[in-house]
PDB file of N, CA and C in Angstrom:
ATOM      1  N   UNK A   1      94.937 -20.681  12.419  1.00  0.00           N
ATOM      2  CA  UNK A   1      94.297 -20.930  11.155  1.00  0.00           C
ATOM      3  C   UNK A   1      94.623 -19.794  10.209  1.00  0.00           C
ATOM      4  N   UNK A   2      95.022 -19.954   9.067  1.00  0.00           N
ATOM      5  CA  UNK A   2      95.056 -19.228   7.404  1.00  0.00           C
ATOM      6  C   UNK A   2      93.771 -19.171   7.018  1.00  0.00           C
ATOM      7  N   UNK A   3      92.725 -18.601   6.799  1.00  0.00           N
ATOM      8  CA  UNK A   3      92.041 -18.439   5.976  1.00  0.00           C
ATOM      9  C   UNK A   3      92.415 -17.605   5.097  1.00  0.00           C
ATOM     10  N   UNK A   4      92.683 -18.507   3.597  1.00  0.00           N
ATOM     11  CA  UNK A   4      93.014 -17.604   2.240  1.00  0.00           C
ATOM     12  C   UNK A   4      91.540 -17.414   1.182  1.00  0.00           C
ATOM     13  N   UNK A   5      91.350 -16.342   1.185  1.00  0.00           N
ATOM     14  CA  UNK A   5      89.920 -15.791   0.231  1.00  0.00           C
ATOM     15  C   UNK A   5      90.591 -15.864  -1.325  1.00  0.00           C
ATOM     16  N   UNK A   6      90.225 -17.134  -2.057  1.00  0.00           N
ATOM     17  CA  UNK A   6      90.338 -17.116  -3.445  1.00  0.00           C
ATOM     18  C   UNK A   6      89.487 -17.090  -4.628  1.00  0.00           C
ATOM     19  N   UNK A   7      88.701 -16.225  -4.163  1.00  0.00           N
ATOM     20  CA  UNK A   7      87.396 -16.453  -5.128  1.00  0.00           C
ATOM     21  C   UNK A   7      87.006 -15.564  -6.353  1.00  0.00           C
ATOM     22  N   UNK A   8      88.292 -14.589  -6.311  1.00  0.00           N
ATOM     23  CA  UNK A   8      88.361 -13.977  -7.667  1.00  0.00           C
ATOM     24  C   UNK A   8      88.905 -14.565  -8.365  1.00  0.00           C
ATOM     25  N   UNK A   9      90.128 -15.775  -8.008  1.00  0.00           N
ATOM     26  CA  UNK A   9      90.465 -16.649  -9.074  1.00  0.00           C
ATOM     27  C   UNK A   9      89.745 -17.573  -9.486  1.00  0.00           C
ATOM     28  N   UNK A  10      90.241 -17.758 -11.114  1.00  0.00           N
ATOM     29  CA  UNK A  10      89.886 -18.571 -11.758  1.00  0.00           C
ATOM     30  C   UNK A  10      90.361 -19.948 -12.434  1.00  0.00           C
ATOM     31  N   UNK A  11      91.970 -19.759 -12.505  1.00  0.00           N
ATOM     32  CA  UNK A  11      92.585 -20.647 -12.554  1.00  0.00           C
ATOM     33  C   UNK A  11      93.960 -20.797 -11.908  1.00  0.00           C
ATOM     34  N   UNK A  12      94.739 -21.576 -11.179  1.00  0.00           N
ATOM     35  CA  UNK A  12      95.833 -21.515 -10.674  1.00  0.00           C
ATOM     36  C   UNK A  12      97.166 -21.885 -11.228  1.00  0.00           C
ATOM     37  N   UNK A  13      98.248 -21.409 -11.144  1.00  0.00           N
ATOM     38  CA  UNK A  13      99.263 -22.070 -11.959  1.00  0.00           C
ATOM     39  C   UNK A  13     100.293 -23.017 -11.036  1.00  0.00           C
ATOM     40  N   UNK A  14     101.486 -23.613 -11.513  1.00  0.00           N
ATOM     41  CA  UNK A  14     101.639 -24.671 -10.953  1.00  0.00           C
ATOM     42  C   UNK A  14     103.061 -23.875  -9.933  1.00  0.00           C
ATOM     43  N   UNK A  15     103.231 -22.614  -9.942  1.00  0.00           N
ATOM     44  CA  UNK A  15     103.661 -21.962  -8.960  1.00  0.00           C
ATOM     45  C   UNK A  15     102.914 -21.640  -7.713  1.00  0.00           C
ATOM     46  N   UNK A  16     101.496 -21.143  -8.110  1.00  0.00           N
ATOM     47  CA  UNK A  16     100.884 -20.813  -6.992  1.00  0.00           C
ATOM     48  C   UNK A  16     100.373 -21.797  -6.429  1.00  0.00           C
ATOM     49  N   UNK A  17      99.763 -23.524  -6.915  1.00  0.00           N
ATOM     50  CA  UNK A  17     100.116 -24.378  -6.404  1.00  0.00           C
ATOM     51  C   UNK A  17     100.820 -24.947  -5.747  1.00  0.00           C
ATOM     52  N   UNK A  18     102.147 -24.997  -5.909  1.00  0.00           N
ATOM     53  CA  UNK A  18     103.380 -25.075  -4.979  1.00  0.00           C
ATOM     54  C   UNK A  18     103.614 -24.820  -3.591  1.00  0.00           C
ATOM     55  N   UNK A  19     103.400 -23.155  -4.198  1.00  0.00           N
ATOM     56  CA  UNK A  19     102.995 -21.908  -2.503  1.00  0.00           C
ATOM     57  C   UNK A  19     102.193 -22.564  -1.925  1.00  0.00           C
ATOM     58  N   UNK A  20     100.768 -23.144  -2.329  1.00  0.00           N
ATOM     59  CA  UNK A  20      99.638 -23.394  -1.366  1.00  0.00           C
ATOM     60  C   UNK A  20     100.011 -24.240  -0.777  1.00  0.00           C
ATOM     61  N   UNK A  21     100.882 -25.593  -1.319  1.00  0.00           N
ATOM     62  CA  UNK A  21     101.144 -26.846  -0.631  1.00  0.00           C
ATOM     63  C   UNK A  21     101.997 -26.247   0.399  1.00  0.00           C
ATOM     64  N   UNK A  22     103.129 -25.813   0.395  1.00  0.00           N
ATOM     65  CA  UNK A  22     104.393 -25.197   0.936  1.00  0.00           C
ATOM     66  C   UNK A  22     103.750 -24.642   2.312  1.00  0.00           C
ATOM     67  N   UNK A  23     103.026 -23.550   2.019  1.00  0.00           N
ATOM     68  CA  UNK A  23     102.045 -22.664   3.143  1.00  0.00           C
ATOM     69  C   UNK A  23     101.162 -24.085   4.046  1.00  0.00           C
ATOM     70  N   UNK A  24     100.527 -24.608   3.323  1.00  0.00           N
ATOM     71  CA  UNK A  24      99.748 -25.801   4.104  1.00  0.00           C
ATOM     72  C   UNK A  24     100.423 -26.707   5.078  1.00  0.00           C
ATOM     73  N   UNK A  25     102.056 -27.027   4.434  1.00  0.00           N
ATOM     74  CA  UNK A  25     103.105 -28.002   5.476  1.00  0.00           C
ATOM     75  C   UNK A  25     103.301 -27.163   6.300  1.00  0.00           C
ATOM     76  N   UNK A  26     103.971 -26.036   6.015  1.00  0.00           N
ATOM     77  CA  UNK A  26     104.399 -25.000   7.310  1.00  0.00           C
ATOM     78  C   UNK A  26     103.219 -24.789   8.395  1.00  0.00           C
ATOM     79  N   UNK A  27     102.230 -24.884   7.865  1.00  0.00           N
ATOM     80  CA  UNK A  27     101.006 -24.751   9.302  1.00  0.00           C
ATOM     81  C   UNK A  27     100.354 -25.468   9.791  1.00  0.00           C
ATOM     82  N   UNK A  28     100.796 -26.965   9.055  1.00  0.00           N
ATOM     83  CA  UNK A  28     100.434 -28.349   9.735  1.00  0.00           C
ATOM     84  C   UNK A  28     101.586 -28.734  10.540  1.00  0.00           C
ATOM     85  N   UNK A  29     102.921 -28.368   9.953  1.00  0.00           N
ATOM     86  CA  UNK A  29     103.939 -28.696  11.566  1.00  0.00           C
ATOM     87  C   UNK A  29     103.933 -27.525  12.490  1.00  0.00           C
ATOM     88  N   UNK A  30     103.312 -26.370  12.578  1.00  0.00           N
ATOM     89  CA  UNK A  30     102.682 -25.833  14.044  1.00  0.00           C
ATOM     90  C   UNK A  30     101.541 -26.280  14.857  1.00  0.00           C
ATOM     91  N   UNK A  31     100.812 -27.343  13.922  1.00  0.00           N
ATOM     92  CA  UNK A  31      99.359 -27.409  14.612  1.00  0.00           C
ATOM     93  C   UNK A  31      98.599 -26.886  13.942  1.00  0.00           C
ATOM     94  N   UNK A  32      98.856 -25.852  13.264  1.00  0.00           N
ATOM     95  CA  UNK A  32      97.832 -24.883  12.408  1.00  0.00           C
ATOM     96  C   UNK A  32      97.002 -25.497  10.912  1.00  0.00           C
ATOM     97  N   UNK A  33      96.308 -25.013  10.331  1.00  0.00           N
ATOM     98  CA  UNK A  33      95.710 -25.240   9.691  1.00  0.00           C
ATOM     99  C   UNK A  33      95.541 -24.215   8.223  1.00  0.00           C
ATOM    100  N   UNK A  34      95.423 -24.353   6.673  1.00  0.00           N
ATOM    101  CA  UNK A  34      95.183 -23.511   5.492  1.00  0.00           C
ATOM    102  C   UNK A  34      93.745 -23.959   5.328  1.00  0.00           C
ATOM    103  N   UNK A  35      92.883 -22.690   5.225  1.00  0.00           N
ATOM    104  CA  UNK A  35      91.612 -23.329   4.596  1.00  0.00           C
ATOM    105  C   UNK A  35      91.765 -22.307   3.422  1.00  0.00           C
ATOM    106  N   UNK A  36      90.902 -23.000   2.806  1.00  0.00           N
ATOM    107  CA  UNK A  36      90.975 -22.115   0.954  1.00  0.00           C
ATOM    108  C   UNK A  36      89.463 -22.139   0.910  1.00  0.00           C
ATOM    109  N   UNK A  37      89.223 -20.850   0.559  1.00  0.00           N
ATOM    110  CA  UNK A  37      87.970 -20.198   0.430  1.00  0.00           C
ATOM    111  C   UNK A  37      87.285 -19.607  -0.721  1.00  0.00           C
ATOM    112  N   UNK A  38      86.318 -20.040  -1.224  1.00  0.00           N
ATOM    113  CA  UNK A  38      86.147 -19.605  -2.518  1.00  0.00           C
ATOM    114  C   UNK A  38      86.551 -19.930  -3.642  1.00  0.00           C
ATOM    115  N   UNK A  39      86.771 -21.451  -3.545  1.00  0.00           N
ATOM    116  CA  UNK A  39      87.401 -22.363  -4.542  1.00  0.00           C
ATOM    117  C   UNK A  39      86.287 -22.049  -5.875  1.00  0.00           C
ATOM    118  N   UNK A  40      86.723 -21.821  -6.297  1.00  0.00           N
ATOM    119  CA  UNK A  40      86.493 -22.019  -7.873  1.00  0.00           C
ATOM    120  C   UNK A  40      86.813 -23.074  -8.410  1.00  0.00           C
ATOM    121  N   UNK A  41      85.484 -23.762  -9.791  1.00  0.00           N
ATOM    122  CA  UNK A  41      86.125 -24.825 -10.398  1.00  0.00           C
ATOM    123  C   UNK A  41      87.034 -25.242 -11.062  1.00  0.00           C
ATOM    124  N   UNK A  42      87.485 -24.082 -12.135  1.00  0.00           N
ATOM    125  CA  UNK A  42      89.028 -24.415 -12.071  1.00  0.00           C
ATOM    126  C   UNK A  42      90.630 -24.851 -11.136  1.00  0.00           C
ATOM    127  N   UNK A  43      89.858 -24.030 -10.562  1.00  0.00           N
ATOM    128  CA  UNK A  43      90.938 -24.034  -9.169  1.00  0.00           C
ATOM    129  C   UNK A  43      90.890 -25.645  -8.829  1.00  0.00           C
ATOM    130  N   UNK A  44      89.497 -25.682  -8.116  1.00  0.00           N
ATOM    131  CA  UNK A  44      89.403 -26.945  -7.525  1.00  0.00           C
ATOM    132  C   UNK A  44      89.886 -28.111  -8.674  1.00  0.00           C
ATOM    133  N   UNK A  45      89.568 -27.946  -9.669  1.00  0.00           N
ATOM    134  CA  UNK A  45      89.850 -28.913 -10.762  1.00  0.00           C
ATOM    135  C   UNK A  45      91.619 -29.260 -10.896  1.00  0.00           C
ATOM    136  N   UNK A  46      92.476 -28.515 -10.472  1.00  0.00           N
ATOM    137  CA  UNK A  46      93.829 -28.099 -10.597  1.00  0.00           C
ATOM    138  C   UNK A  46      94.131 -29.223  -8.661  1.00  0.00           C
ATOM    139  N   UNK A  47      93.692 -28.762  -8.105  1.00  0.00           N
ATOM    140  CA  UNK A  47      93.593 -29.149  -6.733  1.00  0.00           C
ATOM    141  C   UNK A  47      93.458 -30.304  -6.642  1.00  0.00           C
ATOM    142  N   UNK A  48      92.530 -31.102  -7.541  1.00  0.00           N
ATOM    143  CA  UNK A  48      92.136 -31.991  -7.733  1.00  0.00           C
ATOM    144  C   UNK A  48      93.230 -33.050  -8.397  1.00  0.00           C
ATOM    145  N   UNK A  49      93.394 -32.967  -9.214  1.00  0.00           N
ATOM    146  CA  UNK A  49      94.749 -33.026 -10.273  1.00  0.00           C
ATOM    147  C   UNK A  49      95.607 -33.323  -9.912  1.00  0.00           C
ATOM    148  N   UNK A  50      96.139 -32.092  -8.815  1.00  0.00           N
ATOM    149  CA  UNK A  50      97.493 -32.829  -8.262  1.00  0.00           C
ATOM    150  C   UNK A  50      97.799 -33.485  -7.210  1.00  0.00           C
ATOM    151  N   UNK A  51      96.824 -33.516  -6.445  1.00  0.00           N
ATOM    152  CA  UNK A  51      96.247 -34.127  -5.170  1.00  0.00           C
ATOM    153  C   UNK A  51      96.755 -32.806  -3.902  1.00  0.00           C
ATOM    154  N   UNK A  52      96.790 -32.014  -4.543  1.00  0.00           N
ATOM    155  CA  UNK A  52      96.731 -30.725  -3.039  1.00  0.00           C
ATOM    156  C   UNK A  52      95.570 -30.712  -1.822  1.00  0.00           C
ATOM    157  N   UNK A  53      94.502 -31.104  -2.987  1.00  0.00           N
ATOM    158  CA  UNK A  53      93.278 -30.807  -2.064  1.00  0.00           C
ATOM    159  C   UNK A  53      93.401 -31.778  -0.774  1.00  0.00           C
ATOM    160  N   UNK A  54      94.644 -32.909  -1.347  1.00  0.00           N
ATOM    161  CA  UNK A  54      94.287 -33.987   0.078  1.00  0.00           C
ATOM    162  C   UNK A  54      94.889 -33.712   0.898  1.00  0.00           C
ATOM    163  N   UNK A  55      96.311 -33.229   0.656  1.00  0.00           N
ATOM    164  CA  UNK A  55      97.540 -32.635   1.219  1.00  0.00           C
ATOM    165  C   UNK A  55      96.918 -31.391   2.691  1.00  0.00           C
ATOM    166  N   UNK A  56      95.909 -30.193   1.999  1.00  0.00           N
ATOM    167  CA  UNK A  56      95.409 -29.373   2.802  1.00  0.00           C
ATOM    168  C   UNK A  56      94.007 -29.999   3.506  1.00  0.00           C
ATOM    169  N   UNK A  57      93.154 -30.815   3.270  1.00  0.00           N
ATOM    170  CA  UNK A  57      92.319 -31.602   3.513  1.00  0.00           C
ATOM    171  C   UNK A  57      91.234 -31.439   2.668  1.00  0.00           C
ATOM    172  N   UNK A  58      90.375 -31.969   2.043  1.00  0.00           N
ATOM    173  CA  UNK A  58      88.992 -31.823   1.818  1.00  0.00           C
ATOM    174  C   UNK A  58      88.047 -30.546   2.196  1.00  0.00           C
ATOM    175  N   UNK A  59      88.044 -31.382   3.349  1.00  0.00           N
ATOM    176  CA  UNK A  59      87.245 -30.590   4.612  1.00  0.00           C
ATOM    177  C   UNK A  59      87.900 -29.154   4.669  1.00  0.00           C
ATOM    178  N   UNK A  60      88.882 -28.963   4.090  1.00  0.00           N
ATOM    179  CA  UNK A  60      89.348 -27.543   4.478  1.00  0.00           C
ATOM    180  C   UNK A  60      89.549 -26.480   3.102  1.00  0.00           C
ATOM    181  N   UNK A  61      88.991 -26.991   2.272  1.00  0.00           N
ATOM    182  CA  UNK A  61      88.970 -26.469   1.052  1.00  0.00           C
ATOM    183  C   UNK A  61      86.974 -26.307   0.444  1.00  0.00           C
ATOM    184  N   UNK A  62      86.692 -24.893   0.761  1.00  0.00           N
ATOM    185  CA  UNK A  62      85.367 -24.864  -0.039  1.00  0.00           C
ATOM    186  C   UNK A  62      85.186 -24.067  -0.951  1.00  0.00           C
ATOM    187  N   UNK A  63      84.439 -24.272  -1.302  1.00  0.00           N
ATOM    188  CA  UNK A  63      84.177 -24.059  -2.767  1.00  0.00           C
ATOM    189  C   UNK A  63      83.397 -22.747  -2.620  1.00  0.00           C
ATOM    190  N   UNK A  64      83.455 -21.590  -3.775  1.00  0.00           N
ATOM    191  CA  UNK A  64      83.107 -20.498  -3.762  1.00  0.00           C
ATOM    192  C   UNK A  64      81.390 -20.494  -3.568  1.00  0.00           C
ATOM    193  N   UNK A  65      80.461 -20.152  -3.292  1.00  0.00           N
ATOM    194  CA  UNK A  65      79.026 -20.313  -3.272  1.00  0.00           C
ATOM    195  C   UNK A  65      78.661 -19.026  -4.084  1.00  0.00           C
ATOM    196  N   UNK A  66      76.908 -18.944  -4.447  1.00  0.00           N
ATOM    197  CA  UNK A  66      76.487 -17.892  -4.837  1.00  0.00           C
ATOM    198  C   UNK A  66      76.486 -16.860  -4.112  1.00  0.00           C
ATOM    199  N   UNK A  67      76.186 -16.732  -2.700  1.00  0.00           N
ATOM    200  CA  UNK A  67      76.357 -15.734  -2.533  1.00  0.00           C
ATOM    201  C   UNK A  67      77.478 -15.049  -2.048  1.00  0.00           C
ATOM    202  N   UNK A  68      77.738 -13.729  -1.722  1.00  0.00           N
ATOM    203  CA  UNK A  68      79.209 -13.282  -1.693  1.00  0.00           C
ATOM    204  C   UNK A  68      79.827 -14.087  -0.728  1.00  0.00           C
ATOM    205  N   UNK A  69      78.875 -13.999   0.866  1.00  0.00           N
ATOM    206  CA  UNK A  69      79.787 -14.602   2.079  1.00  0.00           C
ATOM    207  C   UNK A  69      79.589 -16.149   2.267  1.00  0.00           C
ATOM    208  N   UNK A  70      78.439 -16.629   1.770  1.00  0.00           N
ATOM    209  CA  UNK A  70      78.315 -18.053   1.752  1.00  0.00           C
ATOM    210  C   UNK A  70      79.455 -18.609   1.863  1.00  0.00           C
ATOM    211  N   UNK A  71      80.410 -18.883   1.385  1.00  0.00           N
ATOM    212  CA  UNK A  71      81.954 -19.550   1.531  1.00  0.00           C
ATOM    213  C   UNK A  71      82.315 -19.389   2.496  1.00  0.00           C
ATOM    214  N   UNK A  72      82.512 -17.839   2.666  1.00  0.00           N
ATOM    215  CA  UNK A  72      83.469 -17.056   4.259  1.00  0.00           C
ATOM    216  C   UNK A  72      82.894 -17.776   5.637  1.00  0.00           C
ATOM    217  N   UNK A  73      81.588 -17.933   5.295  1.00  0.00           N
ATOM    218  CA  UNK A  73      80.718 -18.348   6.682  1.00  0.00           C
ATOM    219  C   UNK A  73      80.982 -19.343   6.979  1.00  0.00           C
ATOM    220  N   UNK A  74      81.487 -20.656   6.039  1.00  0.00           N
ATOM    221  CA  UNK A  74      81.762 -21.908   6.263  1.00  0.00           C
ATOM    222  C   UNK A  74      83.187 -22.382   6.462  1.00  0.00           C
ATOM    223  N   UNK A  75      84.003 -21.368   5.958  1.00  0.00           N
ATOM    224  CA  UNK A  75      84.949 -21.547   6.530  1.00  0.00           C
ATOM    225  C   UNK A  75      85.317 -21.207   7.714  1.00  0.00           C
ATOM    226  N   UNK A  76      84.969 -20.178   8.166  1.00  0.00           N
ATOM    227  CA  UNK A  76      84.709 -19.414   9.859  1.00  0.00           C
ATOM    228  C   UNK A  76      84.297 -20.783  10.548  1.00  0.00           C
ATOM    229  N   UNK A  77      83.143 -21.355  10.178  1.00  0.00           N
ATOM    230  CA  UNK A  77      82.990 -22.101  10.716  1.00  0.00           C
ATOM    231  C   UNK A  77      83.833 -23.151  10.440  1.00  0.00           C
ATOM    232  N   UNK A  78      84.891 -23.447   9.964  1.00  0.00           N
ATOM    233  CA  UNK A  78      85.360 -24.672   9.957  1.00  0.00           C
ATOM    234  C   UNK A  78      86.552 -24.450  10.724  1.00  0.00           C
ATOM    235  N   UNK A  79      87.175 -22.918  11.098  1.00  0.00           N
ATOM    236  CA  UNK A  79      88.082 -22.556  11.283  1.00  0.00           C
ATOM    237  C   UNK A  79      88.052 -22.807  13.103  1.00  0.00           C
ATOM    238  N   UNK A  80      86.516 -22.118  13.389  1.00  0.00           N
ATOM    239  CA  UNK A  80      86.208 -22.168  14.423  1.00  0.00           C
ATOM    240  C   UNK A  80      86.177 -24.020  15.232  1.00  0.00           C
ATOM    241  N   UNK A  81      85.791 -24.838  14.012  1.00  0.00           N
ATOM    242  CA  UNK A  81      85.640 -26.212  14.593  1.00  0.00           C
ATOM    243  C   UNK A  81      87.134 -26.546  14.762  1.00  0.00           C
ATOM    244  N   UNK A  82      88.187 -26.709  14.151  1.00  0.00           N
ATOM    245  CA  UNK A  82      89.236 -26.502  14.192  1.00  0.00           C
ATOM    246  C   UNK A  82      90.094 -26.060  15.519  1.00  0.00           C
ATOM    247  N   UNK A  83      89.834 -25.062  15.733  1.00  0.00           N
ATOM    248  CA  UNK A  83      90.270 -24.556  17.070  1.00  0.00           C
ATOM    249  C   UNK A  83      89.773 -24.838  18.305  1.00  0.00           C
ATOM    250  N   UNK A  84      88.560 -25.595  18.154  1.00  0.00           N
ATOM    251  CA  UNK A  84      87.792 -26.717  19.050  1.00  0.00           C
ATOM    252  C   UNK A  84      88.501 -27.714  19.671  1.00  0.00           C
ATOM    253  N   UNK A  85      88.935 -28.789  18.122  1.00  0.00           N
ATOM    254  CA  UNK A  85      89.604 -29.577  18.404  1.00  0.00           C
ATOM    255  C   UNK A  85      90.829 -29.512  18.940  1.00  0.00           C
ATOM    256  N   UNK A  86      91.417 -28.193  18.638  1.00  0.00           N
ATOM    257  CA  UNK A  86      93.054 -27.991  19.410  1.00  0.00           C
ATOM    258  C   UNK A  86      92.740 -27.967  20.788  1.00  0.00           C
ATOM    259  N   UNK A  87      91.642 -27.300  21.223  1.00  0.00           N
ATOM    260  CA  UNK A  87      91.738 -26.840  22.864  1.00  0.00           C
ATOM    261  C   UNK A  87      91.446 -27.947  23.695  1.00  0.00           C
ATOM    262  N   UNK A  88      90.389 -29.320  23.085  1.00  0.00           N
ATOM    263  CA  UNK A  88      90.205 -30.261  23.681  1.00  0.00           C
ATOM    264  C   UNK A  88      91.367 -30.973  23.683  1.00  0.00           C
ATOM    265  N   UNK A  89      92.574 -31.183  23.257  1.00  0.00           N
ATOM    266  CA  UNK A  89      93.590 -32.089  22.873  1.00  0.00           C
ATOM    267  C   UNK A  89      94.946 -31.444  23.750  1.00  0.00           C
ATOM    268  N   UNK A  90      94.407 -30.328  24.424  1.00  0.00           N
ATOM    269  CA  UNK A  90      95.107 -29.237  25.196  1.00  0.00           C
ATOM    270  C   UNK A  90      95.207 -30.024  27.006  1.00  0.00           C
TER     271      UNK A  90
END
């Protein structure tokens, strides 16, 4: 699993879009997984847009919360469910 912390951004451009998709294929043909952390609404709005968010999954894209780690925690945990499913499929 990638966990990428993006929660100082605010808006993304259609380069660093690119990267994210690019990064997301490369670790879906290992098995692996990109979660994006700390989505911001711009961001997500951009994500949204071009259909990335479906590309990396839904489920694997959250959204920044109020408090600092609120996000981090849910992605841990999603990272952790994730690696669940690999070991049962093992």
């Amino acid at each position: 699993m990638l966990v990428l912390r993006i929660r100082q951004v605010e808006q993304i451009n259609s380069t660093f879009e690119t990267v994210i998709r690019e990064v997301a294929d490369e670790l879906s043909e290992t098995g692996s997984h990109l979660i994006l952390e700390g989505v911001r609404p711009g961001v997500m709005a951009t994500l949204e847009k071009t259909g990335t968010i479906d590309e990396i999954g839904r489920e694997n894209v959250i959204p920044a919360g109020e408090a600092l780690t609120e996000g981090l925690d849910l992605a841990c945990s999603r990272a952790v469910e994730l690696a669940g499913a690999h070991r049962s499929k093992s």
